[in-house]
N, C-alpha and C. Protein backbone atom coordinates (compact mmCIF):
# COMPACT_ATOMS: atom_id res chain seq x y z
N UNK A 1 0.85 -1.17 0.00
CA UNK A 1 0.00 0.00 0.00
C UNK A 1 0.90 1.24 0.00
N UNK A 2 0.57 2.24 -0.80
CA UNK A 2 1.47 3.60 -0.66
C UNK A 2 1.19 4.20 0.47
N UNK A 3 1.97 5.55 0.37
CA UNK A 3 1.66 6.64 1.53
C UNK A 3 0.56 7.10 1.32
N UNK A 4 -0.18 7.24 0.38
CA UNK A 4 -1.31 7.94 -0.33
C UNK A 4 -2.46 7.02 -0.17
N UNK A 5 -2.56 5.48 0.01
CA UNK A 5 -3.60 4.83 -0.30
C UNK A 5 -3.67 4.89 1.64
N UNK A 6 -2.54 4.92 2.33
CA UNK A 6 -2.52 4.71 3.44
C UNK A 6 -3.50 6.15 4.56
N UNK A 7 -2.82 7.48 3.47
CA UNK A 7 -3.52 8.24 4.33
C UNK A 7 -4.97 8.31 3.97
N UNK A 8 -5.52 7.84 2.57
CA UNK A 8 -6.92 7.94 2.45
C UNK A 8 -7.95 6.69 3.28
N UNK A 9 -7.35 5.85 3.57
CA UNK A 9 -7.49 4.46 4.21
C UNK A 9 -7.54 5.07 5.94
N UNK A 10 -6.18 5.86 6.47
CA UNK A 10 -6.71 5.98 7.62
C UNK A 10 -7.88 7.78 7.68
N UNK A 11 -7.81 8.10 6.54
CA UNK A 11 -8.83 9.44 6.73
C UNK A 11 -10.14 8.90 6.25
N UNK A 12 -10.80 7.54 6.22
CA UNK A 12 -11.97 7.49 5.88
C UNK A 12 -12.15 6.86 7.32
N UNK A 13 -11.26 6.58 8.34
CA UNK A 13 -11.38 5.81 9.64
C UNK A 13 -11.55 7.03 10.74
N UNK A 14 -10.76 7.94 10.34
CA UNK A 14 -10.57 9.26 11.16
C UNK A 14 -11.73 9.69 11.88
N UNK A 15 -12.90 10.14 10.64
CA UNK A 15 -14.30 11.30 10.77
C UNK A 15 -14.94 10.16 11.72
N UNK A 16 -15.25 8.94 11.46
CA UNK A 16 -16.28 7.78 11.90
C UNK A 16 -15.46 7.62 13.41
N UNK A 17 -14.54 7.04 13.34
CA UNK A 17 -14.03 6.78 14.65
C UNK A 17 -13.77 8.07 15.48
N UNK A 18 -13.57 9.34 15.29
CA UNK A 18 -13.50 9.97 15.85
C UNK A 18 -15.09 10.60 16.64
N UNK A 19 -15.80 10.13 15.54
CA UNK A 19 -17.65 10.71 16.36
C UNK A 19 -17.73 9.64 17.03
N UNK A 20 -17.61 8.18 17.03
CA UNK A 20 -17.91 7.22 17.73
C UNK A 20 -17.24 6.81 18.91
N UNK A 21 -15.85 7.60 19.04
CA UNK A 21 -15.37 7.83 20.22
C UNK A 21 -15.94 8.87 21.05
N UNK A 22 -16.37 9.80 20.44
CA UNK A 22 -16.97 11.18 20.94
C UNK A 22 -18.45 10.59 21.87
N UNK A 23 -18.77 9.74 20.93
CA UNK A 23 -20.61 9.65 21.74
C UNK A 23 -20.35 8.83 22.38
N UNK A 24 -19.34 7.79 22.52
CA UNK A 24 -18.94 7.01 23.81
C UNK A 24 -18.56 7.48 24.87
N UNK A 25 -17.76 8.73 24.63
CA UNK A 25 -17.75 9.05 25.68
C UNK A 25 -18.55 10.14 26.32
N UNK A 26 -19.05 10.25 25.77
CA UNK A 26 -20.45 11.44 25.90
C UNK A 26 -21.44 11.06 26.88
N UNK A 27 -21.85 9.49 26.15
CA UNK A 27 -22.67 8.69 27.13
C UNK A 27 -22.21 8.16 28.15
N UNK A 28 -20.85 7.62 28.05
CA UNK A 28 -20.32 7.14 29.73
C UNK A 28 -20.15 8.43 30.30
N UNK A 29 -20.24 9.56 30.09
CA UNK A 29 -19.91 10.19 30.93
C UNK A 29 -21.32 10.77 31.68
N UNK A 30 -22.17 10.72 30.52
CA UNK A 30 -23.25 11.12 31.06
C UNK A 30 -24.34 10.17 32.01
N UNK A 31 -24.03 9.01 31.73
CA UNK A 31 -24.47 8.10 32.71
C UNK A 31 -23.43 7.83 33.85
N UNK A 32 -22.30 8.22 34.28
CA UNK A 32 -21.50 8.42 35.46
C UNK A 32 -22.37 9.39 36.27
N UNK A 33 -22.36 10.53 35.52
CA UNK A 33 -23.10 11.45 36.12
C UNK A 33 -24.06 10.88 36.60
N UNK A 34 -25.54 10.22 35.99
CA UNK A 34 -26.25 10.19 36.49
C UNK A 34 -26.56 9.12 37.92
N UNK A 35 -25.42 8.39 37.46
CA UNK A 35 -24.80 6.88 38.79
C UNK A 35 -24.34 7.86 39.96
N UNK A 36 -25.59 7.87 40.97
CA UNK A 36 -25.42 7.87 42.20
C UNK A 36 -24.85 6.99 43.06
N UNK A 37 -23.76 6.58 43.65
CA UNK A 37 -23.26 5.46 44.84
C UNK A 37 -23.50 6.27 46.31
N UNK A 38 -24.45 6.59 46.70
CA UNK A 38 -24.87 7.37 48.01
C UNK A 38 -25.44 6.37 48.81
N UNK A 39 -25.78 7.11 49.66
CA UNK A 39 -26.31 6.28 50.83
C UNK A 39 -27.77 5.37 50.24
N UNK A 40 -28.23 5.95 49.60
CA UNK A 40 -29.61 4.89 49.19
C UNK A 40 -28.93 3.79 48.69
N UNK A 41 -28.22 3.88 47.29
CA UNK A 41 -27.26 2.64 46.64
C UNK A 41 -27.30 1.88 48.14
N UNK A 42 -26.20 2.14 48.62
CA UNK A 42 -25.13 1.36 49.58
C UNK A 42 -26.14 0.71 50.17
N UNK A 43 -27.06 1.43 51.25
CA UNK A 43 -28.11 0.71 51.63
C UNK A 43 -29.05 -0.03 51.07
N UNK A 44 -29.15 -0.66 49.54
CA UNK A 44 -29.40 -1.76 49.01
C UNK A 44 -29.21 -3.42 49.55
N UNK A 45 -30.04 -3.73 49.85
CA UNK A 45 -29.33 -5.31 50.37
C UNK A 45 -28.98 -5.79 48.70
N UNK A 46 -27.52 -6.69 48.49
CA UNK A 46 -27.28 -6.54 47.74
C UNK A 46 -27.06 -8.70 47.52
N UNK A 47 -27.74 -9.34 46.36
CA UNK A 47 -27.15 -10.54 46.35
C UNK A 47 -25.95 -11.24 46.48
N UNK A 48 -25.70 -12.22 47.24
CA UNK A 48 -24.11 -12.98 47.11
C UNK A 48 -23.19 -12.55 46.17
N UNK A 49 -23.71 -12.61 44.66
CA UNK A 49 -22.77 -13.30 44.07
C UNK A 49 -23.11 -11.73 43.35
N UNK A 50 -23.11 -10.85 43.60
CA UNK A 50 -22.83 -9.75 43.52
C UNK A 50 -21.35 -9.01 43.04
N UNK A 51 -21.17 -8.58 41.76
CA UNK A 51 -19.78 -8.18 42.09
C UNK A 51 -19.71 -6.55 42.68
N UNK A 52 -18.50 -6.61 43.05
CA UNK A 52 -18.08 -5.31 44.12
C UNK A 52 -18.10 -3.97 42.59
N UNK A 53 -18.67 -3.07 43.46
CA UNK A 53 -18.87 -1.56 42.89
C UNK A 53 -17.45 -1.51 42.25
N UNK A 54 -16.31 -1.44 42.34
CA UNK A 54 -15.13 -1.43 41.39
C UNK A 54 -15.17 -2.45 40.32
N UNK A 55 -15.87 -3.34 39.60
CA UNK A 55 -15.62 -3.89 38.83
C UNK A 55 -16.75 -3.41 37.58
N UNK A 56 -17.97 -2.47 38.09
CA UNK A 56 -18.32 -2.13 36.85
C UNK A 56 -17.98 -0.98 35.91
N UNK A 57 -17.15 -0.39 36.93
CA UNK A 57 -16.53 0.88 35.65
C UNK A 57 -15.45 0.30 34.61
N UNK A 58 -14.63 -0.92 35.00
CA UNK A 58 -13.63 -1.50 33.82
C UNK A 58 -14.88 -1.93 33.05
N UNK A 59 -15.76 -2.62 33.50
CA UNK A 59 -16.78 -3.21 32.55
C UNK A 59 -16.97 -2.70 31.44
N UNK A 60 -17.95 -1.74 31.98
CA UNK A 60 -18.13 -0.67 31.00
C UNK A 60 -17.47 0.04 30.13
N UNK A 61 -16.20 0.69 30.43
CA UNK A 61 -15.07 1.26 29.72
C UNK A 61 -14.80 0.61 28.70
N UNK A 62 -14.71 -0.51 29.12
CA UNK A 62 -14.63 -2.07 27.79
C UNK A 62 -15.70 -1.98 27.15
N UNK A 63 -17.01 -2.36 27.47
CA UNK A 63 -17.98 -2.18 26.70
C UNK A 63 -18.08 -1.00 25.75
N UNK A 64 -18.16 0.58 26.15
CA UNK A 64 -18.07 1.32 25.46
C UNK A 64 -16.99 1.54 24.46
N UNK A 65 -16.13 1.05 24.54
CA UNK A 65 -15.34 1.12 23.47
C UNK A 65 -15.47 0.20 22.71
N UNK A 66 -15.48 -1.21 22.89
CA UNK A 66 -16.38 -1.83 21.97
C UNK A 66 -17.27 -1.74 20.79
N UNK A 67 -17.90 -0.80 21.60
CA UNK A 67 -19.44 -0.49 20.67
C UNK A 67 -19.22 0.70 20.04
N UNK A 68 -18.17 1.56 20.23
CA UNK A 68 -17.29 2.60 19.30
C UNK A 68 -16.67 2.17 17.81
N UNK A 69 -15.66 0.49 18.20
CA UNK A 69 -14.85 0.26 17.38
C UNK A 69 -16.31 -0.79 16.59
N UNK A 70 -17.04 -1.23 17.05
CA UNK A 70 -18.58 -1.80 16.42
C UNK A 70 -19.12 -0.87 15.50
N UNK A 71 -19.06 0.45 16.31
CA UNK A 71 -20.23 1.02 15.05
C UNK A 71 -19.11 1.76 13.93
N UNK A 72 -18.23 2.03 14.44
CA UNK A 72 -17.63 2.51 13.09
C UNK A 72 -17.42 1.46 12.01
N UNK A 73 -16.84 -0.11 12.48
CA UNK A 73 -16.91 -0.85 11.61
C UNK A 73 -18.01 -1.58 11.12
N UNK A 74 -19.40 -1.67 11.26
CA UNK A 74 -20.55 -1.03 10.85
C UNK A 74 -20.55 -0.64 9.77
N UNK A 75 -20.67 1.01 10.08
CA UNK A 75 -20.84 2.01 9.49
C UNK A 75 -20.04 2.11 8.43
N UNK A 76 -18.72 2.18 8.12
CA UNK A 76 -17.97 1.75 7.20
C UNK A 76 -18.11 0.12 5.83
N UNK A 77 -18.59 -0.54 6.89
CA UNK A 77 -19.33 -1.61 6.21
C UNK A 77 -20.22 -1.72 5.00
N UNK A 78 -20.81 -0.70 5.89
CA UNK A 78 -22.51 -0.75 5.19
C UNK A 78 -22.59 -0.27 3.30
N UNK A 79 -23.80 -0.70 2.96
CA UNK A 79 -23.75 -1.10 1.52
C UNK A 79 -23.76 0.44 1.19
N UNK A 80 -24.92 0.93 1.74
CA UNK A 80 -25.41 2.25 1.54
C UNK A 80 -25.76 3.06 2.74
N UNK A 81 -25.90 4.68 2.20
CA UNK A 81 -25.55 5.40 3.43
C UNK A 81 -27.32 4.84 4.30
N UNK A 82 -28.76 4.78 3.83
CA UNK A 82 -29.42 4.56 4.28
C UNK A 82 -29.20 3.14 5.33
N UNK A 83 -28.52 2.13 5.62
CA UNK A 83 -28.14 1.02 6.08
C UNK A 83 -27.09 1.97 7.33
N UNK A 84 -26.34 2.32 7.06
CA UNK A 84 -25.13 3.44 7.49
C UNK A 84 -26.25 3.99 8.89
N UNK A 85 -27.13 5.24 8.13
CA UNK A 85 -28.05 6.21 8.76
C UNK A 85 -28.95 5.22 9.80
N UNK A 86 -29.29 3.53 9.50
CA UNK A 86 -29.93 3.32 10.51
C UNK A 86 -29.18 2.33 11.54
N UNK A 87 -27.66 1.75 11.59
CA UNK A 87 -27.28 1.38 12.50
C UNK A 87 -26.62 2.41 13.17
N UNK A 88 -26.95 3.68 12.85
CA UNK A 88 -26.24 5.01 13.45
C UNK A 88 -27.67 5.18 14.54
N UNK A 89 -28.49 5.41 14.09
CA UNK A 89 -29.86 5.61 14.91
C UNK A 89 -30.10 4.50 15.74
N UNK A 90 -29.75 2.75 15.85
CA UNK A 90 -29.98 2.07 16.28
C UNK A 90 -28.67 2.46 17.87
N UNK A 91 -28.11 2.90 17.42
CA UNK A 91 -26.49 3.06 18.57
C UNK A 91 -27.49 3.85 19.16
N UNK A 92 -27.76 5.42 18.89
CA UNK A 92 -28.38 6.48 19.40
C UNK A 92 -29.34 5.77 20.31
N UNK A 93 -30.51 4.96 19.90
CA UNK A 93 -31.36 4.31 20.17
C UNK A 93 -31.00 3.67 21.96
N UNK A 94 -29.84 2.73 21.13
CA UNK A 94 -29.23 2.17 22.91
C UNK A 94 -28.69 2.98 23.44
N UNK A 95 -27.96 3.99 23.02
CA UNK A 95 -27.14 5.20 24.11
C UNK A 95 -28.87 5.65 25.45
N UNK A 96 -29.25 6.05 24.43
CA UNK A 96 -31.03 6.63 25.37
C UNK A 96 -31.44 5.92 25.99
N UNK A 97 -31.41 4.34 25.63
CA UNK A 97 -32.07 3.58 26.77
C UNK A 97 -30.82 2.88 27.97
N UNK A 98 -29.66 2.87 27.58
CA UNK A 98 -29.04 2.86 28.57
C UNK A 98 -28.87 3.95 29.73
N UNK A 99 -28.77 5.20 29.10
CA UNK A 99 -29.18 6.49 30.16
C UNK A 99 -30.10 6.18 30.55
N UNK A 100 -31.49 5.82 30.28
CA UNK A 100 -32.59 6.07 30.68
C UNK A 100 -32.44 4.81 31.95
N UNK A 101 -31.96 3.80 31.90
CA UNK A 101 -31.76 2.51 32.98
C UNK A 101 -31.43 3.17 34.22
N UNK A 102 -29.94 3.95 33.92
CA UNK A 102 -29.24 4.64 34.96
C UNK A 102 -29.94 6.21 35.73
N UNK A 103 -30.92 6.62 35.09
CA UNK A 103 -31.71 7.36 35.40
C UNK A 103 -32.86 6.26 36.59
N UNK A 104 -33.56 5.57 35.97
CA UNK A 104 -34.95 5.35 36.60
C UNK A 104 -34.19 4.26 37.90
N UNK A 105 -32.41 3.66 37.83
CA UNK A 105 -32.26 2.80 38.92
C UNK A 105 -31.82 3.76 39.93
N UNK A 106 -30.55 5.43 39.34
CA UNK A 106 -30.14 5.17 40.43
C UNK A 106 -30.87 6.85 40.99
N UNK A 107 -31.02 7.69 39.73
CA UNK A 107 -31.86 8.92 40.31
C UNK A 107 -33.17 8.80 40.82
N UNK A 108 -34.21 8.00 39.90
CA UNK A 108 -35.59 7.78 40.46
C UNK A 108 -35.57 6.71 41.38
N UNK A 109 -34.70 6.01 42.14
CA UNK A 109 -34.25 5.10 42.84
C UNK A 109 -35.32 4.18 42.59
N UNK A 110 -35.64 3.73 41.67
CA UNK A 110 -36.61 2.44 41.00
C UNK A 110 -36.14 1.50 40.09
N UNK A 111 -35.81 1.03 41.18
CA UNK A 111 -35.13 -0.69 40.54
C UNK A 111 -36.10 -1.45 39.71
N UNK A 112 -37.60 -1.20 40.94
CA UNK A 112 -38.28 -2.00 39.78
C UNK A 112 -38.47 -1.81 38.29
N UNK A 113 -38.44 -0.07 38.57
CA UNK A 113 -39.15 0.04 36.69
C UNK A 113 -37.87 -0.10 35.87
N UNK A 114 -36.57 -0.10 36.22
CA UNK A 114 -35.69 -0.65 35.69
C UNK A 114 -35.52 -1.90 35.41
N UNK A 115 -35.56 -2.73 36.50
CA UNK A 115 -35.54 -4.34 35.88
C UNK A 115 -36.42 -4.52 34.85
N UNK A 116 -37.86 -3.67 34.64
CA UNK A 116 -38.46 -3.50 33.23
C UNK A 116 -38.06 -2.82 31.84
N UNK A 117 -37.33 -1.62 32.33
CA UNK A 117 -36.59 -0.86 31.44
C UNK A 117 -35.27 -1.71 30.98
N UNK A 118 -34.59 -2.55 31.38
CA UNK A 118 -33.14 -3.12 31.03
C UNK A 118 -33.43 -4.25 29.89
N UNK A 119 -35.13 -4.36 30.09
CA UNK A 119 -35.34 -5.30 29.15
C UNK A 119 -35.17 -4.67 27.15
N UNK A 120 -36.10 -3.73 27.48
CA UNK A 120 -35.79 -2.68 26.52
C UNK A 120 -34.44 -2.23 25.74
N UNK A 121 -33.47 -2.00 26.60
CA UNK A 121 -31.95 -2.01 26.53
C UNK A 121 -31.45 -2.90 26.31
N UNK A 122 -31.68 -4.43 26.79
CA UNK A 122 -31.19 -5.66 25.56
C UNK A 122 -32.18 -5.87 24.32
N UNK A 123 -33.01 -5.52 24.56
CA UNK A 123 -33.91 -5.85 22.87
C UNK A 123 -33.28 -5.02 21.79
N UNK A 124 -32.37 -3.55 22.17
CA UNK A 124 -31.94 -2.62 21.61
C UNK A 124 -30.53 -3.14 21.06
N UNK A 125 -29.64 -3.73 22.16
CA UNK A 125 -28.81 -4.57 21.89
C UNK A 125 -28.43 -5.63 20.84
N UNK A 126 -29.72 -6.00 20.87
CA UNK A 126 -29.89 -7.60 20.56
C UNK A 126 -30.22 -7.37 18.39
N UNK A 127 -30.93 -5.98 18.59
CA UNK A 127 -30.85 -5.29 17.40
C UNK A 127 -30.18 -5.20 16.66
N UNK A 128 -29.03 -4.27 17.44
CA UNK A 128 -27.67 -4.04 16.90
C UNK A 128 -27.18 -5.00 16.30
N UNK A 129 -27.34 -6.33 17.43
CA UNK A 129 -25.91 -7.28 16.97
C UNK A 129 -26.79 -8.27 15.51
N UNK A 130 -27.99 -8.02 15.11
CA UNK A 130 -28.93 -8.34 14.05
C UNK A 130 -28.74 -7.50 13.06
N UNK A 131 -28.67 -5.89 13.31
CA UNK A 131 -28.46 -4.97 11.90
C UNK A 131 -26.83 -5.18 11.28
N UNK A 132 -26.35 -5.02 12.58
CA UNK A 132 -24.55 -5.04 12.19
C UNK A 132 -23.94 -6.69 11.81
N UNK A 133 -25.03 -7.68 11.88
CA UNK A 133 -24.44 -8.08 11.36
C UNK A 133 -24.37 -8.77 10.07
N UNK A 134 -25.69 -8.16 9.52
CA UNK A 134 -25.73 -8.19 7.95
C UNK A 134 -24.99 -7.30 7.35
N UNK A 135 -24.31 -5.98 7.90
CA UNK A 135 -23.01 -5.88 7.08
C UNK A 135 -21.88 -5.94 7.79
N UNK A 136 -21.72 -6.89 8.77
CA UNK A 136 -20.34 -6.91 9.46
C UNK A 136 -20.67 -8.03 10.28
N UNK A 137 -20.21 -8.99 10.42
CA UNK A 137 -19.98 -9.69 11.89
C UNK A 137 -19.09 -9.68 12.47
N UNK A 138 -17.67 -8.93 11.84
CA UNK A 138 -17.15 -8.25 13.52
C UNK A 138 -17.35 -7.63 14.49
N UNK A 139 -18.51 -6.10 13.60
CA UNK A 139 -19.08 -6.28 14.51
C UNK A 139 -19.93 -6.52 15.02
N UNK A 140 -20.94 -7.08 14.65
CA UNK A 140 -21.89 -7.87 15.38
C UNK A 140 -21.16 -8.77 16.80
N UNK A 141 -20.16 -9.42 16.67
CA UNK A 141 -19.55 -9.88 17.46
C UNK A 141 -18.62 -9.03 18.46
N UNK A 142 -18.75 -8.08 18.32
CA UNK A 142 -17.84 -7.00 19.10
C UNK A 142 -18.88 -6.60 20.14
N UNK A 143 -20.09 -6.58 19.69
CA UNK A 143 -21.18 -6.28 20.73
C UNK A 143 -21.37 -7.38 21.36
N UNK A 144 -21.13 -8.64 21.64
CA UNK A 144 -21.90 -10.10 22.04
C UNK A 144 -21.59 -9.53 23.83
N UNK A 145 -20.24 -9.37 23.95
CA UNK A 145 -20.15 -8.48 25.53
C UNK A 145 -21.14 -7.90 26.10
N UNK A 146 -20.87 -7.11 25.53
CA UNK A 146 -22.34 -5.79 25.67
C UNK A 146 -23.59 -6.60 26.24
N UNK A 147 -23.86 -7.50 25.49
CA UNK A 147 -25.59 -8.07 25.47
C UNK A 147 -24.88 -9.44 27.06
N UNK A 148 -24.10 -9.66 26.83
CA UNK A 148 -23.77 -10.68 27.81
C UNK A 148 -24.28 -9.85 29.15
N UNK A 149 -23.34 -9.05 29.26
CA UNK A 149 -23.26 -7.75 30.70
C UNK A 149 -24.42 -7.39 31.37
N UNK A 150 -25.30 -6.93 30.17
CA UNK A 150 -26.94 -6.62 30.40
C UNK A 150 -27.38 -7.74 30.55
N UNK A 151 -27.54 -8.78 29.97
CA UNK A 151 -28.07 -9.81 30.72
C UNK A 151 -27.68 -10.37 32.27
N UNK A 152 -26.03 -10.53 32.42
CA UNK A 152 -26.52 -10.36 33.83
C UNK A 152 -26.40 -9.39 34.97
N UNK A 153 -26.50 -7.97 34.13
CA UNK A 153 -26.91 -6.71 35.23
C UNK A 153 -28.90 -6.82 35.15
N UNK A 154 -28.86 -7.52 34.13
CA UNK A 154 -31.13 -7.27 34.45
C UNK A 154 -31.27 -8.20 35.28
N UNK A 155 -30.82 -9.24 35.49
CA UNK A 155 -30.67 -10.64 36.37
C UNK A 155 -30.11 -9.64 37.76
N UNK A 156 -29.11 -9.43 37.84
CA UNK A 156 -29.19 -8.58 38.95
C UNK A 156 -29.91 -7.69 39.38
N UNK A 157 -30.45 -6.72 38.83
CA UNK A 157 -31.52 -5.53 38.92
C UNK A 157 -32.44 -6.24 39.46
N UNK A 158 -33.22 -7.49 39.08
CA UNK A 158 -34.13 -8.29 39.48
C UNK A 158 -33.94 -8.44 40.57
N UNK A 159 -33.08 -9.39 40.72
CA UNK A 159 -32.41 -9.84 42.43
C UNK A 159 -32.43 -8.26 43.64
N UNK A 160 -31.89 -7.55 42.90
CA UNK A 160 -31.98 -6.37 43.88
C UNK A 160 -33.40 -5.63 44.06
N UNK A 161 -34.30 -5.73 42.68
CA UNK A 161 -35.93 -5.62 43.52
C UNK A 161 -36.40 -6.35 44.23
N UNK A 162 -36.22 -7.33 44.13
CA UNK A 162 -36.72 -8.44 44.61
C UNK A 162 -36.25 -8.44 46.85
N UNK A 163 -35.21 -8.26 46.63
CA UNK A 163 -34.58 -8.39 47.98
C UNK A 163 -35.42 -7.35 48.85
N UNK A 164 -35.13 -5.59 47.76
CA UNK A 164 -35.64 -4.73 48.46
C UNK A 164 -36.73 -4.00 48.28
N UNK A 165 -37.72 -4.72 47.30
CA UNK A 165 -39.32 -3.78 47.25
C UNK A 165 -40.22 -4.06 48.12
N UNK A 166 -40.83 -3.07 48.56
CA UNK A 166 -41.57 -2.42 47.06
C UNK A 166 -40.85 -1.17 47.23
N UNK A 167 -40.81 -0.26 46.08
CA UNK A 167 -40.01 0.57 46.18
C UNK A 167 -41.36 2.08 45.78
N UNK A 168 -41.35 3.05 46.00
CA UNK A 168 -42.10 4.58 45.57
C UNK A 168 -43.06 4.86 46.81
């Protein structure tokens, strides 16, 4: 490959990966924000097999980047920009309902309507790894994490209504 095929090769990676790093971190940051660990959290009775509050921010960090290096290769994928335009809206789609999880568990302190809402957030998931991967199954497979995690944070969310409702 020349210098020339090389810089047009990494400048068609540039614009995409650079917005898809941007809204990753847009959304982890904006769902940090909205992740309260205060005294309500803590005072959660919390299941056994529970992992400790330090292990979901690597989680995540992983996950979100994931689903960065997913949608750009995606998006780059795709046949046409309309295919392009809707696994772009399908990301958008899960960014909102993952905020919206971290909103209704830890601001509206309602686990329950979350363990309903997380369902929503893997169906959104579960999307993705269905659109992306009729033009990609890398990444389609770059997301399989992602959908793993949520499955067992809704399994947990459950366990934690369950221990401590009714909740409002």
């Amino acid at each position: 490959m020349s210098h020339g095929e090389r810089r047009m090769t990494a400048g068609r990676w540039l614009i995409p990966g650079s917005i898809a790093g941007v809204s990753a971190l847009v959304i982890a940051a904006l769902g940090a924000t909205i992740t309260r660990l205060g005294p309500w959290y803590h005072g959660l009775q919390q299941p056994d097999w529970a992992p400790p509050d330090i292990a979901f921010g690597p989680a995540w960090t992983l996950i979100f980047a994931l689903c960065a290096i997913a949608g750009v290769t995606a998006w780059r994928a795709a046949a046409d920009r309309t295919t392009a335009t809707s696994i772009i809206g399908l990301f958008a789609l899960n960014g909102f309902l993952n905020l919206l999880w971290s909103f209704l568990f830890f601001r509206a302190q309602r686990p329950d309507w979350a363990a309903i809402e997380v369902w929503l957030l893997w169906a959104s998931i579960a999307a993705l790894i269905i659109a992306c991967w009729r033009v990609s199954r890398t990444a389609a497979l770059l997301l399989l994490p992602y959908l793993l995690w949520v499955s067992f944070a809704a399994i947990l969310n459950e366990a934690v209504s369950q221990l401590n409702g009714p909740f409002g």
